[in-house]
PDB file of N, CA and C in Angstrom:
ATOM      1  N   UNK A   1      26.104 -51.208  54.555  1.00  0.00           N
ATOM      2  CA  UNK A   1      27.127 -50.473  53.840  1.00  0.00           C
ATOM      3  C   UNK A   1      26.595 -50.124  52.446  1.00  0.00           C
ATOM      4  N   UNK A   2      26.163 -48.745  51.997  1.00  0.00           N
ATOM      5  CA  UNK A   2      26.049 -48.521  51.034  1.00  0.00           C
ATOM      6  C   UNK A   2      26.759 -48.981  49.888  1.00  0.00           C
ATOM      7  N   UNK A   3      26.270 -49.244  48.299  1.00  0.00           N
ATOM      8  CA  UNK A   3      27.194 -49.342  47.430  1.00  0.00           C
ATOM      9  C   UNK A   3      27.668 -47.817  46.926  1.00  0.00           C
ATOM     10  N   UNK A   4      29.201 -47.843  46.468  1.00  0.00           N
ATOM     11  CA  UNK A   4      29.503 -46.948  45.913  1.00  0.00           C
ATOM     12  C   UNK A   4      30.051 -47.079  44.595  1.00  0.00           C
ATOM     13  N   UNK A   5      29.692 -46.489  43.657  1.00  0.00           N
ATOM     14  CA  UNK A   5      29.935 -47.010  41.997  1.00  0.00           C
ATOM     15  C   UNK A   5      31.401 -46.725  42.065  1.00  0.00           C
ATOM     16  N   UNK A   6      31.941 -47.063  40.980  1.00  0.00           N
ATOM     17  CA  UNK A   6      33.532 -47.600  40.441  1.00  0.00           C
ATOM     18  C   UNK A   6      33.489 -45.848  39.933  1.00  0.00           C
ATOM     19  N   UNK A   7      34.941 -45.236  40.220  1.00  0.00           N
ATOM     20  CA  UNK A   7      34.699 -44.543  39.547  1.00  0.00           C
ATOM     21  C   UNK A   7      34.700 -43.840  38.009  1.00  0.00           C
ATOM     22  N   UNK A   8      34.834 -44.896  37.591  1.00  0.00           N
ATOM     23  CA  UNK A   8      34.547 -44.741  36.479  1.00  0.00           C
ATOM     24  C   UNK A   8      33.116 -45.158  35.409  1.00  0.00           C
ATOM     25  N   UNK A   9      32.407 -44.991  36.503  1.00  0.00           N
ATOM     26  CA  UNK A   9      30.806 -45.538  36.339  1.00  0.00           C
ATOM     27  C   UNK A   9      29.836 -44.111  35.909  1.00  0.00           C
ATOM     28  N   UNK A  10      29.077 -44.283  35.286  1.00  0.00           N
ATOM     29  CA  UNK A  10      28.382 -42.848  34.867  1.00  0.00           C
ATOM     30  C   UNK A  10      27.197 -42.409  36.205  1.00  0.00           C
ATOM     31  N   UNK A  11      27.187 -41.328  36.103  1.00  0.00           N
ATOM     32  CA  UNK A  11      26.884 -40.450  37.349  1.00  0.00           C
ATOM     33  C   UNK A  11      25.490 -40.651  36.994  1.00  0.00           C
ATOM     34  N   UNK A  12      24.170 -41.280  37.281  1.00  0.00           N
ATOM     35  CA  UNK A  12      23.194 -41.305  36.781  1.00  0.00           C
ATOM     36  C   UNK A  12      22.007 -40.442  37.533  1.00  0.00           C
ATOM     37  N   UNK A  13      22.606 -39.975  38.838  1.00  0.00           N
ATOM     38  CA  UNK A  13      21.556 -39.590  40.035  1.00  0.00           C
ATOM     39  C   UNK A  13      21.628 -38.232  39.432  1.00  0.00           C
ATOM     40  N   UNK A  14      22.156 -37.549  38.366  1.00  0.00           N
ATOM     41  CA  UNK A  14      21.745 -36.229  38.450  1.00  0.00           C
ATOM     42  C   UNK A  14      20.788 -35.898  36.680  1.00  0.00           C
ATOM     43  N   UNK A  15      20.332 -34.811  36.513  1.00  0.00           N
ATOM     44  CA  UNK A  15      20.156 -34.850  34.927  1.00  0.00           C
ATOM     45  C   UNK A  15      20.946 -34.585  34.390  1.00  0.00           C
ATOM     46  N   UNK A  16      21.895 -33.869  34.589  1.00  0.00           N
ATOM     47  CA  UNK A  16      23.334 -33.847  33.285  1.00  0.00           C
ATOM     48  C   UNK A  16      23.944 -35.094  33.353  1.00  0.00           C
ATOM     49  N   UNK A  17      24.019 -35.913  34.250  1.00  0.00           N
ATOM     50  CA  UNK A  17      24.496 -37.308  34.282  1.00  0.00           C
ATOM     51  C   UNK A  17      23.860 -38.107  32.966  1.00  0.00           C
ATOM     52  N   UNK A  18      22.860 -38.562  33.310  1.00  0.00           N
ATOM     53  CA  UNK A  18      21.963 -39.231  32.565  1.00  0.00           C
ATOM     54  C   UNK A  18      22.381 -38.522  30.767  1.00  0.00           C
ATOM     55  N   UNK A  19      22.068 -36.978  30.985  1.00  0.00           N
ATOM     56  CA  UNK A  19      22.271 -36.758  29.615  1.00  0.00           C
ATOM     57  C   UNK A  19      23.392 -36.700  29.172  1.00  0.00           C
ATOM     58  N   UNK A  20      24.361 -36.774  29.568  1.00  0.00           N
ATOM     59  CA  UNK A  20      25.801 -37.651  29.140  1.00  0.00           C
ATOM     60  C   UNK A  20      25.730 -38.710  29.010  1.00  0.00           C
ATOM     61  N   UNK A  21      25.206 -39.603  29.305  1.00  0.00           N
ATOM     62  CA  UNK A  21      25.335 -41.112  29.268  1.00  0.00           C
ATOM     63  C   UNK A  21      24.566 -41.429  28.111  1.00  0.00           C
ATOM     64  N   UNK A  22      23.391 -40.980  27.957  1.00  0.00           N
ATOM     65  CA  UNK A  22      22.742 -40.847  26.545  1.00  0.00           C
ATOM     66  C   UNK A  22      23.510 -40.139  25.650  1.00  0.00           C
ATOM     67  N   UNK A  23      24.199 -39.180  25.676  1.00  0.00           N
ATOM     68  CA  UNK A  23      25.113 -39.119  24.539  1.00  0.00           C
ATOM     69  C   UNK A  23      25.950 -39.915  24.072  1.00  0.00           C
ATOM     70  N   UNK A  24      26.678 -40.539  25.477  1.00  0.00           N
ATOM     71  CA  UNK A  24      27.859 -41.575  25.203  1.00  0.00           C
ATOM     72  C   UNK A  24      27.202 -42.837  24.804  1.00  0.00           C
ATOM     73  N   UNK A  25      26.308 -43.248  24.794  1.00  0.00           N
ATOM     74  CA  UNK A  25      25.549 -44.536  24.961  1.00  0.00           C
ATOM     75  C   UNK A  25      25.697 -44.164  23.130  1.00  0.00           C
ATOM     76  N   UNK A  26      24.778 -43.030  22.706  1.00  0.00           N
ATOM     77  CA  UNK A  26      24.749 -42.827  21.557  1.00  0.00           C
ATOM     78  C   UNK A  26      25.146 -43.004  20.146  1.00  0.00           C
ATOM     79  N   UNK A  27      27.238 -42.999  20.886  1.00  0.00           N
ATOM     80  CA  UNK A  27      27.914 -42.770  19.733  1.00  0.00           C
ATOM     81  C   UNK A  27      28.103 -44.056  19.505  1.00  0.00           C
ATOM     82  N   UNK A  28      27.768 -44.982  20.726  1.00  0.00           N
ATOM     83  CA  UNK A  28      28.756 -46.257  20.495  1.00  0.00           C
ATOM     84  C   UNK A  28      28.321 -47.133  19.277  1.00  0.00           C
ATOM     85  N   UNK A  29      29.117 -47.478  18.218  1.00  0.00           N
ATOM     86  CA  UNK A  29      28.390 -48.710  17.095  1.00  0.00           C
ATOM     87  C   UNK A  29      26.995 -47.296  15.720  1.00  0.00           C
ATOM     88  N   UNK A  30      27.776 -46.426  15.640  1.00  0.00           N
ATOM     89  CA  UNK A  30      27.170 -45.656  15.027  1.00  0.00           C
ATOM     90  C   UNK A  30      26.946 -45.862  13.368  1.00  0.00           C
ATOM     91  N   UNK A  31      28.188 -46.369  13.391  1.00  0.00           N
ATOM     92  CA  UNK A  31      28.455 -47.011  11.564  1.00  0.00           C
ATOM     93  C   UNK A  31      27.535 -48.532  11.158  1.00  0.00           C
ATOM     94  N   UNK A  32      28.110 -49.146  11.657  1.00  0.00           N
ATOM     95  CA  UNK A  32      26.835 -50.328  11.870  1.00  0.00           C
ATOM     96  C   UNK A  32      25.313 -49.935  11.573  1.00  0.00           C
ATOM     97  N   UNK A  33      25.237 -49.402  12.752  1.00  0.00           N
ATOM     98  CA  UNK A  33      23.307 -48.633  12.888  1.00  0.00           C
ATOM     99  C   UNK A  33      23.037 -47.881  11.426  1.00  0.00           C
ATOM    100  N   UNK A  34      23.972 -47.223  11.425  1.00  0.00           N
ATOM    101  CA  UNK A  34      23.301 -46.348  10.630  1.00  0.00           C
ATOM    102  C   UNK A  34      23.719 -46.687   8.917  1.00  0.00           C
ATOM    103  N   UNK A  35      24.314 -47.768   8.881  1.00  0.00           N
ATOM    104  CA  UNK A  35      24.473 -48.915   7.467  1.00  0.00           C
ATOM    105  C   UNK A  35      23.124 -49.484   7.397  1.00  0.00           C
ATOM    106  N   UNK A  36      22.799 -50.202   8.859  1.00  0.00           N
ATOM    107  CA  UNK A  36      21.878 -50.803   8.481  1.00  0.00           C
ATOM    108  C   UNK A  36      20.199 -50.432   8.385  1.00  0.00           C
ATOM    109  N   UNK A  37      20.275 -48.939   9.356  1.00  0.00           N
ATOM    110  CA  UNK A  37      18.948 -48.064   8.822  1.00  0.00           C
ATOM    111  C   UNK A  37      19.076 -47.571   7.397  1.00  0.00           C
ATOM    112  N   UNK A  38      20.321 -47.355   6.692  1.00  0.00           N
ATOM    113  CA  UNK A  38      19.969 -46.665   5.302  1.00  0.00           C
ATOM    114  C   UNK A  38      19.239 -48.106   4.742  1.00  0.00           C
ATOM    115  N   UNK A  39      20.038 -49.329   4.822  1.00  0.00           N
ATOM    116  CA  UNK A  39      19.779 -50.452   3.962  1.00  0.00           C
ATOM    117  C   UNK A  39      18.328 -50.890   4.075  1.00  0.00           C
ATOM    118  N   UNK A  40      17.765 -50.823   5.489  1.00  0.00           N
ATOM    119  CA  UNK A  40      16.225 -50.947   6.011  1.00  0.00           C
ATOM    120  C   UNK A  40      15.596 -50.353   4.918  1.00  0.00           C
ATOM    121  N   UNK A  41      16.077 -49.181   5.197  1.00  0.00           N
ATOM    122  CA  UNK A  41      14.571 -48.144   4.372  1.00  0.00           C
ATOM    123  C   UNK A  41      14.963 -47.887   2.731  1.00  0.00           C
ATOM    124  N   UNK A  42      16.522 -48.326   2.588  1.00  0.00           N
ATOM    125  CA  UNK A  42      15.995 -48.266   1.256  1.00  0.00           C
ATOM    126  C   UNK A  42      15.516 -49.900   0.438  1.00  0.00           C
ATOM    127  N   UNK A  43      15.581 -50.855   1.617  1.00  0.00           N
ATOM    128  CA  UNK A  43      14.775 -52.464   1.179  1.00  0.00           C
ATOM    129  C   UNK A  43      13.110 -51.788   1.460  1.00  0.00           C
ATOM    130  N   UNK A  44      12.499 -51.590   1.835  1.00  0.00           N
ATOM    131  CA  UNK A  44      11.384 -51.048   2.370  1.00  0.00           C
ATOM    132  C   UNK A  44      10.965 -49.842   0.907  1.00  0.00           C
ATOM    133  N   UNK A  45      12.008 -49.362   0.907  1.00  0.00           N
ATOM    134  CA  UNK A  45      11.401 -48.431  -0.627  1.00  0.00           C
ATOM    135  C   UNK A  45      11.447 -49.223  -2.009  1.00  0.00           C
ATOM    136  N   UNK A  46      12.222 -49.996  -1.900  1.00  0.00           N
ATOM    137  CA  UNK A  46      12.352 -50.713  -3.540  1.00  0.00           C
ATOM    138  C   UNK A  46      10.969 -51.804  -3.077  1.00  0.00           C
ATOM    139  N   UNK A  47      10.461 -52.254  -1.998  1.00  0.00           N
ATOM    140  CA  UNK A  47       9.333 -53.422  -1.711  1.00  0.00           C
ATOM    141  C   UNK A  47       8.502 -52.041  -2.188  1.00  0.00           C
ATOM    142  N   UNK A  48       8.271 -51.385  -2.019  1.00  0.00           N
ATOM    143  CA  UNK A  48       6.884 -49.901  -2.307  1.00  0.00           C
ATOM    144  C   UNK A  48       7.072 -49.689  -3.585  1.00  0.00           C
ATOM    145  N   UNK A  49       8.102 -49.525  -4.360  1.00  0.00           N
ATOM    146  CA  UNK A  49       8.447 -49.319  -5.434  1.00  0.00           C
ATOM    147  C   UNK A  49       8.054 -49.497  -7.109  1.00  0.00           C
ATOM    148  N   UNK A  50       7.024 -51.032  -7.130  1.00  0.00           N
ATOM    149  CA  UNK A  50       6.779 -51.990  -8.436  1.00  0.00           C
ATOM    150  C   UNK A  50       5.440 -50.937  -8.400  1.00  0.00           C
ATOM    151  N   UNK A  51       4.680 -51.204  -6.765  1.00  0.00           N
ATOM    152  CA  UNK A  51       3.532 -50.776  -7.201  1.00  0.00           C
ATOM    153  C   UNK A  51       2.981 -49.052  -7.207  1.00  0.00           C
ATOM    154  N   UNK A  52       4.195 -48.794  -6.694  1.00  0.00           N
ATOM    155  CA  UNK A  52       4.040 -46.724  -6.772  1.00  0.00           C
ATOM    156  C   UNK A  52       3.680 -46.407  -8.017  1.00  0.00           C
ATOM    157  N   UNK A  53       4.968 -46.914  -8.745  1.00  0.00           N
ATOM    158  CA  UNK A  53       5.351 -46.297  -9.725  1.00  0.00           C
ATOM    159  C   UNK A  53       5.168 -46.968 -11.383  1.00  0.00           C
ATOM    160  N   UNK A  54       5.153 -48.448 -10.916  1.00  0.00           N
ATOM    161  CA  UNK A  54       4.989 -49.069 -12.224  1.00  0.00           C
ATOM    162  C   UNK A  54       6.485 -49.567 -12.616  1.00  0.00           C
ATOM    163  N   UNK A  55       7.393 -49.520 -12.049  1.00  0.00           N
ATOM    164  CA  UNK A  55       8.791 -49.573 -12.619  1.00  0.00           C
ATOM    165  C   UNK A  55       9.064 -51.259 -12.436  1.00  0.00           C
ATOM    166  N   UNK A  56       9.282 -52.095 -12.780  1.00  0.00           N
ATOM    167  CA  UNK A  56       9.125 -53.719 -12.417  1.00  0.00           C
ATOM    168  C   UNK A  56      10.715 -53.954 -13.123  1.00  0.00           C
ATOM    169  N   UNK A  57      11.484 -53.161 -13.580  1.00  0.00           N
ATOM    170  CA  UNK A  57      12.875 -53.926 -13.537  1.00  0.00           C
ATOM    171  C   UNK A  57      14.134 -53.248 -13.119  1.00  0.00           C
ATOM    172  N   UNK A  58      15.315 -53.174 -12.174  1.00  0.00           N
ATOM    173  CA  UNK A  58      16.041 -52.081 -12.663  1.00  0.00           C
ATOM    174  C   UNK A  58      17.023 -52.974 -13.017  1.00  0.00           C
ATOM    175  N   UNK A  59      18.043 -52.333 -13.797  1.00  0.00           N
ATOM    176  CA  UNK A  59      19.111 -53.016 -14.525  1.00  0.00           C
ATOM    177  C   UNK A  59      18.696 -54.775 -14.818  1.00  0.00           C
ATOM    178  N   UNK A  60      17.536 -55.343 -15.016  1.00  0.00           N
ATOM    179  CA  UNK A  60      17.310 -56.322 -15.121  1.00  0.00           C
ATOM    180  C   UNK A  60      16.466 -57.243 -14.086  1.00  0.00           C
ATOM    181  N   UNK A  61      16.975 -56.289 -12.591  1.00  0.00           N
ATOM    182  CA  UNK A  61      16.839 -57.305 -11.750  1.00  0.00           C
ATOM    183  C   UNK A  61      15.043 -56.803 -10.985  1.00  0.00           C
ATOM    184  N   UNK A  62      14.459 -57.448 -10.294  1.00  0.00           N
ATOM    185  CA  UNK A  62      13.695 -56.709  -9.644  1.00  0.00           C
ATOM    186  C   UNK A  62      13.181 -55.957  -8.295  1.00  0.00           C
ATOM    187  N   UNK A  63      12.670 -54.983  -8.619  1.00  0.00           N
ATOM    188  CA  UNK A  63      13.061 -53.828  -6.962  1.00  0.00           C
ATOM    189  C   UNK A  63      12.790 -54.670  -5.721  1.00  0.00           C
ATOM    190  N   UNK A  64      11.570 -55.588  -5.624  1.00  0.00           N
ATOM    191  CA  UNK A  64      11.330 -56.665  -4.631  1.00  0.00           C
ATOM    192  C   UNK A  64      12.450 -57.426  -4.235  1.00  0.00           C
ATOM    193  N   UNK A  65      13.272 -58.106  -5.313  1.00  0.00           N
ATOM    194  CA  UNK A  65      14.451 -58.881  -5.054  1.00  0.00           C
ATOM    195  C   UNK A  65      15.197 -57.740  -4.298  1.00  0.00           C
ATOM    196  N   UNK A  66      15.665 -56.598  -5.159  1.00  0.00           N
ATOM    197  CA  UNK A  66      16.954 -56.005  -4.049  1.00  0.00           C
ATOM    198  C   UNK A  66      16.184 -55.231  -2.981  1.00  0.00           C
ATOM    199  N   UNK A  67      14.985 -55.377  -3.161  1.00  0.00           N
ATOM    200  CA  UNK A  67      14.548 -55.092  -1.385  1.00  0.00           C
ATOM    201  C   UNK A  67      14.813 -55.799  -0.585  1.00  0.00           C
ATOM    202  N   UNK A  68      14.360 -57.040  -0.851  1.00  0.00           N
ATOM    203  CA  UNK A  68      14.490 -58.562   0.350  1.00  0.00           C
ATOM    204  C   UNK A  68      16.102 -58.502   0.531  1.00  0.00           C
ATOM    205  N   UNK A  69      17.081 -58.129  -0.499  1.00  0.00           N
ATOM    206  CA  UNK A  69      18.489 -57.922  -0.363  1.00  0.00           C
ATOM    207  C   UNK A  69      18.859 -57.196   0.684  1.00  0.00           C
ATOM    208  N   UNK A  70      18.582 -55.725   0.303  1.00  0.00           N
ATOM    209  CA  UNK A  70      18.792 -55.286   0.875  1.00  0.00           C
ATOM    210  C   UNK A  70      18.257 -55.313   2.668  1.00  0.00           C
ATOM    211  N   UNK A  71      17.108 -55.342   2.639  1.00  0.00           N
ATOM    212  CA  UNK A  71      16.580 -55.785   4.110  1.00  0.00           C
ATOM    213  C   UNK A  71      17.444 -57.095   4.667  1.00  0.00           C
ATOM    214  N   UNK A  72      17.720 -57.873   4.177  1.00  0.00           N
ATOM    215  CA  UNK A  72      18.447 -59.386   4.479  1.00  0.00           C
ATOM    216  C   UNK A  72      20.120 -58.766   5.278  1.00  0.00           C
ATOM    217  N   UNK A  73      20.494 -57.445   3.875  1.00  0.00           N
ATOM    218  CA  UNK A  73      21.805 -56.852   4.717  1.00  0.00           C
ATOM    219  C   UNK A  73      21.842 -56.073   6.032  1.00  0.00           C
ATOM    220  N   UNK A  74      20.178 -55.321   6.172  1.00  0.00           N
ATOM    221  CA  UNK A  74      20.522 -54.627   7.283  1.00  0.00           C
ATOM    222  C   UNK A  74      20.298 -55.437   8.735  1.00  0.00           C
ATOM    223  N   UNK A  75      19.977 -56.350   8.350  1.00  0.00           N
ATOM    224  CA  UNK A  75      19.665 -57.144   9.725  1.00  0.00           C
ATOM    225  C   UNK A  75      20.759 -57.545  10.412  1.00  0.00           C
ATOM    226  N   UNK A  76      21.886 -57.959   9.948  1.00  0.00           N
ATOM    227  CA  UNK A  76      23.054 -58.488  10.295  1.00  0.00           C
ATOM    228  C   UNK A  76      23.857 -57.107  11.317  1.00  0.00           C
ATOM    229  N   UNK A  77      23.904 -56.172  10.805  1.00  0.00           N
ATOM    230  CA  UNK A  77      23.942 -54.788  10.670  1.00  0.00           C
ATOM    231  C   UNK A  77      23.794 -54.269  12.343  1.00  0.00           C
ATOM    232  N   UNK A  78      22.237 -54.282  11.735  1.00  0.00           N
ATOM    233  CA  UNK A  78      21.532 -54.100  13.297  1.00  0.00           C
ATOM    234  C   UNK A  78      22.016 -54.642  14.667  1.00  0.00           C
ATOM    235  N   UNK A  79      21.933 -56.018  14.448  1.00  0.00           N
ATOM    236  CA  UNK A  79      22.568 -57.061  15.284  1.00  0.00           C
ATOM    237  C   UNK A  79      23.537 -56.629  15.879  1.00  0.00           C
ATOM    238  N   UNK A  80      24.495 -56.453  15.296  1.00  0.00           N
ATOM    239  CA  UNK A  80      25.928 -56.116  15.385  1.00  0.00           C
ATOM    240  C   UNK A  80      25.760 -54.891  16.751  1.00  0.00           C
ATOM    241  N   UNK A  81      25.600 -53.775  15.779  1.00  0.00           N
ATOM    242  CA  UNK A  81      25.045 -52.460  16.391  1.00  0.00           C
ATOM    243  C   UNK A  81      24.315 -52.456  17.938  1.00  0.00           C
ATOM    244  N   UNK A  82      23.393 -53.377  18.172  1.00  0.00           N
ATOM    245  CA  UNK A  82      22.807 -53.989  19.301  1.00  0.00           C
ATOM    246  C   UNK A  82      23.671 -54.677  20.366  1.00  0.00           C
ATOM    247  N   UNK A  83      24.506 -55.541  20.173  1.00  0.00           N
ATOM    248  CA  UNK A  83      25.241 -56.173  20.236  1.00  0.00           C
ATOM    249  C   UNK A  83      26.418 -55.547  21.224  1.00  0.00           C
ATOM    250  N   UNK A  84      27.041 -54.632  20.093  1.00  0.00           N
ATOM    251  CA  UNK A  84      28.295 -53.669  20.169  1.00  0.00           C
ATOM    252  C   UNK A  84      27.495 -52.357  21.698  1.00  0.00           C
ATOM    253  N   UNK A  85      26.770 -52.254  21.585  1.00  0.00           N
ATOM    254  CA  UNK A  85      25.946 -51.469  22.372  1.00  0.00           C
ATOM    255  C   UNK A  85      25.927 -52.274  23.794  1.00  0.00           C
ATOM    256  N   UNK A  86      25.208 -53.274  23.813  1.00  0.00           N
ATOM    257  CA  UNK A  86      24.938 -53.989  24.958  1.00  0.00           C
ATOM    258  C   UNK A  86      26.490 -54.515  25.898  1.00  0.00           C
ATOM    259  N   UNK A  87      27.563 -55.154  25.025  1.00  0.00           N
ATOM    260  CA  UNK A  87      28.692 -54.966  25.300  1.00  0.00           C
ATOM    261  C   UNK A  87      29.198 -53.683  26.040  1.00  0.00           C
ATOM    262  N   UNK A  88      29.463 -52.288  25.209  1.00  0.00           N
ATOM    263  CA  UNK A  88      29.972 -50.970  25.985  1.00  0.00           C
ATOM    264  C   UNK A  88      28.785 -50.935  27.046  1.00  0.00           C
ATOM    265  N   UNK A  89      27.638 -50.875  27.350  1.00  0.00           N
ATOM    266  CA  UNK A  89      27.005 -50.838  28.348  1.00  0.00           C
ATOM    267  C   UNK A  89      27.377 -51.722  29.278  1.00  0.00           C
ATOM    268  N   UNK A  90      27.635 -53.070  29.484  1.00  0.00           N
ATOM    269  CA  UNK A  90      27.542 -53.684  30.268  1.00  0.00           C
ATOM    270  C   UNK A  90      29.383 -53.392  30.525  1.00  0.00           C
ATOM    271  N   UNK A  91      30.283 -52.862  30.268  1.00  0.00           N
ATOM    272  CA  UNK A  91      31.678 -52.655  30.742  1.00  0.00           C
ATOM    273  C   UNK A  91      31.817 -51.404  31.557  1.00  0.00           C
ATOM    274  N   UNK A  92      30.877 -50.492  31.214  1.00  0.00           N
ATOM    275  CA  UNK A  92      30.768 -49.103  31.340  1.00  0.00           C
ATOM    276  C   UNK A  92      30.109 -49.139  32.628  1.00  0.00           C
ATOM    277  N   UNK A  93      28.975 -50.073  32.733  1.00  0.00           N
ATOM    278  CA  UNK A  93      28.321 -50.279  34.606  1.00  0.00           C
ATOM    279  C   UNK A  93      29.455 -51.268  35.249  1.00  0.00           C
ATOM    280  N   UNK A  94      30.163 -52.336  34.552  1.00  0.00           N
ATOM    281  CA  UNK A  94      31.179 -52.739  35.299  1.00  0.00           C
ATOM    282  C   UNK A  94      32.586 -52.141  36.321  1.00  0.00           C
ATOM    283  N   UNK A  95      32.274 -50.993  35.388  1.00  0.00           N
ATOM    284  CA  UNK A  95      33.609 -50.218  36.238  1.00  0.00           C
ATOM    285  C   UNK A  95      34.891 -49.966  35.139  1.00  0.00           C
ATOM    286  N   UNK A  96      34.657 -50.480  33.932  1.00  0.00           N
ATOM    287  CA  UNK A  96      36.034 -50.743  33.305  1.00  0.00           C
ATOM    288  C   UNK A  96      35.639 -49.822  31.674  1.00  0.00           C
ATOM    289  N   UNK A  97      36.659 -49.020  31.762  1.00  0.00           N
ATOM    290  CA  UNK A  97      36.359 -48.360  30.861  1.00  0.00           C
ATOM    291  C   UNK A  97      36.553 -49.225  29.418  1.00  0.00           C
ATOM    292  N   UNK A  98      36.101 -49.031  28.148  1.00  0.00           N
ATOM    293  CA  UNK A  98      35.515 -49.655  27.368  1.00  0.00           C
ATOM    294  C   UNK A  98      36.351 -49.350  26.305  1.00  0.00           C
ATOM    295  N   UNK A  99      36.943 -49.846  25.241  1.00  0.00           N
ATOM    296  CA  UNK A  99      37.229 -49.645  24.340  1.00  0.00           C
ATOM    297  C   UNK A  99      35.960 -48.950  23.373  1.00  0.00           C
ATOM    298  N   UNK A 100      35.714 -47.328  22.709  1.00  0.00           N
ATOM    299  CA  UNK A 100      34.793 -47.572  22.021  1.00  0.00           C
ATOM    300  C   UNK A 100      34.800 -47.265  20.728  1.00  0.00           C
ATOM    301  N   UNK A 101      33.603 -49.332  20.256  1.00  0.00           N
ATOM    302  CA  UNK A 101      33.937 -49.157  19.156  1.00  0.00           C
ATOM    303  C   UNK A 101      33.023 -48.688  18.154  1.00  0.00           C
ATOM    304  N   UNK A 102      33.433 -47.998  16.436  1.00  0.00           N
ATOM    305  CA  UNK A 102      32.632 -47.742  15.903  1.00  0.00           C
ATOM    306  C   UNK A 102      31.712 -47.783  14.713  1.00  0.00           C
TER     307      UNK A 102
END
């Protein structure tokens, strides 16, 4: 007896299938992700920062410190985002449509 998906399962056997599902896959946890890519790259620019430019304090503090800061925030971030993702995926092959969150 063949399986037959729920129907509310994404159509994957065709290419517009798939490229719906990559869209929808897409949106899910978008705020998260994309908090914690700005925070990535701008911890990653203040770590580049002392020695680009020469600049070694801002408002007191130093660009290394609110790099490691900032990198320290986007990780949590990410997680989440990953997380929130793997969740709507795994409800979405279950059959049960998903609350989605963002």
């Amino acid at each position: 007896m063949p399986h037959t998906p729920h129907p509310s399962s994404p159509d994957l056997s065709t290419k517009a299938g798939r490229k719906a599902w990559r869209h929808e896959t897409r949106m899910v946890a978008v705020r998260p992700r994309r908090w914690g890519l700005w925070l990535l790259t701008l911890g990653i620019l203040l770590m580049l920062l002392p020695g680009a430019t020469g600049l070694h304090s801002i408002y007191g503090w130093s660009p290394r410190f609110l790099g490691l800061i900032a990198g320290a925030l986007s990780v949590p971030l990410l997680v989440i985002s990953v997380i929130l993702k793997r969740r709507y995926h795994r409800q979405r092959q279950g059959g049960i449509t998903p609350r989605r969150p963002t």
